[in-house]
Protein backbone atom coordinates (compact mmCIF):
# COMPACT_ATOMS: atom_id res chain seq x y z
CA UNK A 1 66.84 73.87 48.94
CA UNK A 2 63.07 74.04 49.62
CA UNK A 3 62.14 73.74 45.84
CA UNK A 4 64.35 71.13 45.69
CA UNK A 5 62.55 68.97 48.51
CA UNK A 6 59.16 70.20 47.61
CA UNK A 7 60.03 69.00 43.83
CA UNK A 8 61.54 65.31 45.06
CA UNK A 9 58.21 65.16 47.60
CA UNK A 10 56.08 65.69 44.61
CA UNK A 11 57.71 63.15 42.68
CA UNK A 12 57.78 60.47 44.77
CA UNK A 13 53.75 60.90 45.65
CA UNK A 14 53.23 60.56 41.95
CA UNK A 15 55.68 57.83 41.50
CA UNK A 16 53.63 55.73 44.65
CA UNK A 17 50.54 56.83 43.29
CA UNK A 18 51.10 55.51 39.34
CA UNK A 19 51.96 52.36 41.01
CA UNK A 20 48.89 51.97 43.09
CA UNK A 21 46.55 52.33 39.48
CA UNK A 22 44.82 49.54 38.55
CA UNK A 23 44.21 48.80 34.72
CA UNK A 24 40.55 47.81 34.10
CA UNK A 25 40.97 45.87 31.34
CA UNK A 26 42.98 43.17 33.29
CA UNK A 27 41.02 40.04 33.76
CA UNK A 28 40.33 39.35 37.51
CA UNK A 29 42.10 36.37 38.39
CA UNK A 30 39.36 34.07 40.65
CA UNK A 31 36.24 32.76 39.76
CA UNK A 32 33.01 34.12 40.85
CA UNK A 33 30.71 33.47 43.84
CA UNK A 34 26.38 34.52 43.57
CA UNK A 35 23.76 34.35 46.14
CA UNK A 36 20.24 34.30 45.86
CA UNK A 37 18.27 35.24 48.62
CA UNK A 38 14.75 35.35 49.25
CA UNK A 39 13.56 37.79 51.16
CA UNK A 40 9.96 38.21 52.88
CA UNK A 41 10.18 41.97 52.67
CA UNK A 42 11.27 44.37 50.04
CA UNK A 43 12.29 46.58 53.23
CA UNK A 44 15.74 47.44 53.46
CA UNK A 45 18.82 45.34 52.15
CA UNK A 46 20.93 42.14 52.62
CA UNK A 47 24.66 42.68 53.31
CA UNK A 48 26.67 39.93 53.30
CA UNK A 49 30.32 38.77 53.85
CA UNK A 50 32.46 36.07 52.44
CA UNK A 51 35.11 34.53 54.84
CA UNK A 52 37.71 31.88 55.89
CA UNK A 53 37.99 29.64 58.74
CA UNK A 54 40.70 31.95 60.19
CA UNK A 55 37.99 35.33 59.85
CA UNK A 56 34.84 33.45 60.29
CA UNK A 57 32.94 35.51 62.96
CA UNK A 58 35.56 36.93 64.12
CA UNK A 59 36.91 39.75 62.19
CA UNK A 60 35.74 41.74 58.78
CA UNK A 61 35.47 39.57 55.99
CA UNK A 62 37.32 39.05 52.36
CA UNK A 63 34.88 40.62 50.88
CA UNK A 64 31.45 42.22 51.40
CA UNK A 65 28.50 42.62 49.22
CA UNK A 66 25.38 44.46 49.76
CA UNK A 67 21.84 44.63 47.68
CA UNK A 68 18.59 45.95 47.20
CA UNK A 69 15.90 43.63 47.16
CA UNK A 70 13.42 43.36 44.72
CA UNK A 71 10.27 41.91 44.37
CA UNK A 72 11.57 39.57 47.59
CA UNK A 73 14.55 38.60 45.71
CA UNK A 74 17.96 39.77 46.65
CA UNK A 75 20.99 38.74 44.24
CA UNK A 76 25.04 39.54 45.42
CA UNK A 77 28.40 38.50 43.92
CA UNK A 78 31.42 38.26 44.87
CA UNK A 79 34.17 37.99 42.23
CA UNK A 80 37.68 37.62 42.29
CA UNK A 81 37.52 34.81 44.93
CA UNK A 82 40.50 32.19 44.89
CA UNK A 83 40.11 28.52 45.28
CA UNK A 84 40.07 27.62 48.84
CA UNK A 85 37.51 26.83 51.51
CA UNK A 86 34.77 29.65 52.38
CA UNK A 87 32.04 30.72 54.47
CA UNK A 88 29.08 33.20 53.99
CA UNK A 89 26.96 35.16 55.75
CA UNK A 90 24.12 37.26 55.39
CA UNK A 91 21.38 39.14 57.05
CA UNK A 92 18.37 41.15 56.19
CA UNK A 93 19.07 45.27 57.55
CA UNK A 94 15.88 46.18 57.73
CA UNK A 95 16.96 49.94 59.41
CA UNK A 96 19.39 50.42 56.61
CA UNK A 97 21.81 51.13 59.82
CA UNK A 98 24.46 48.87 58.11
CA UNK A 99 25.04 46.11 61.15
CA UNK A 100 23.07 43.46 62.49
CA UNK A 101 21.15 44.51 65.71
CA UNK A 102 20.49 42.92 68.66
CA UNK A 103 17.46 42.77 71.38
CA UNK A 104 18.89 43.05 75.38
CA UNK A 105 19.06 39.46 76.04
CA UNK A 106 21.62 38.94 72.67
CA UNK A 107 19.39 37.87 70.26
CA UNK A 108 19.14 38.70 66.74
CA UNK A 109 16.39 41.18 65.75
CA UNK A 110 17.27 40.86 61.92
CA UNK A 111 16.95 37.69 60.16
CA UNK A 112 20.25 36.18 59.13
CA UNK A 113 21.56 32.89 57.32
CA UNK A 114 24.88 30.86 56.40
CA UNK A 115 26.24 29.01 53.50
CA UNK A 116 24.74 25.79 53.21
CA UNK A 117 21.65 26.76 55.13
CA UNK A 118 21.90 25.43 58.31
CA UNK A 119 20.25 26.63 60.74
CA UNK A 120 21.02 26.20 64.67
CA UNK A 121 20.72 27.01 68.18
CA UNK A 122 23.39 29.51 69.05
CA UNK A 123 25.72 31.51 66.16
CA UNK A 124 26.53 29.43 63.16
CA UNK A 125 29.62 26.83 63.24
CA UNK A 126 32.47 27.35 60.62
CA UNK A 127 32.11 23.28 60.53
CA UNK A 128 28.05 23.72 59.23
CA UNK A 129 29.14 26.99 57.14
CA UNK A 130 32.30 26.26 54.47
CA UNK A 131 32.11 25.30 51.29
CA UNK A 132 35.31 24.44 48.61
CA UNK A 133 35.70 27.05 45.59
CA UNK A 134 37.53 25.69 42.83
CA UNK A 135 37.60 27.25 39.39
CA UNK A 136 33.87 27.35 38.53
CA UNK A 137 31.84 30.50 38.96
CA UNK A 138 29.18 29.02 42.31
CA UNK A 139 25.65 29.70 42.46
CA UNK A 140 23.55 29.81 45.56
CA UNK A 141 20.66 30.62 47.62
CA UNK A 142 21.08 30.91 51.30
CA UNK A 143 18.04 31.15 53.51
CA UNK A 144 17.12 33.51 56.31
């Protein structure tokens, strides 16, 4: 009786498992979203994250990206990404410590920046930050 539920276990873990295998020669369905940031230091990377109105700020995003930057250029992409309306942000991680840090009083000690490169008093709006994504592949540079 063992062998018998040991041999149906195995099964099914193979069966959920073939299902869960993703073919890489399907086409990604989405078009294609890539930033260009400049950078004033070659020092650690830019991470960014690519949300909607509901996540903006306040949860993970869709999708994160992270790069290197060389020669003070950074370049990310984010593919895949359905029409609808979107927000990005970035910021420079100098410490490699993979999150933005902050001084005492709540202030940024990393450099950051939004989609459509406005820049404010207080953390970015969702109102200064979205963009539409339609079918075309988007290019960008976002400021820090």
């Amino acid at each position: 009786m063992k062998a018998i539920i040991t041999t149906v276990l195995v099964l099914l873990a193979a069966y959920a498992n073939a299902q869960m295998e993703v073919s890489y020669t399907e086409e990604v369905e989405g078009t294609t979203i890539t930033i260009t940031v400049p950078v004033n230091s070659d020092k650690g990377e830019i991470i960014a994250g690519l949300y909607n109105e509901t996540s903006f700020l306040k949860s993970a995003p869709l999708q994160g990206a992270s790069s290197g930057i060389k020669d003070g250029i950074a370049t990310l992409t984010f593919t895949g990404v359905t029409p609808g309306v979107y927000g990005i942000t970035i910021f420079h991680d100098t410490n490699n410590n993979k999150r933005m840090d902050f001084e005492p009083s709540g202030m940024p000690k990393e450099n950051y920046g939004v989609s459509n490169n406005v820049m404010s008093f207080g953390p970015p709006q969702w109102a200064d930050a979205k963009f539409e994504v339609a079918s075309d592949a988007i290019e960008m540079e976002i400021r820090m």
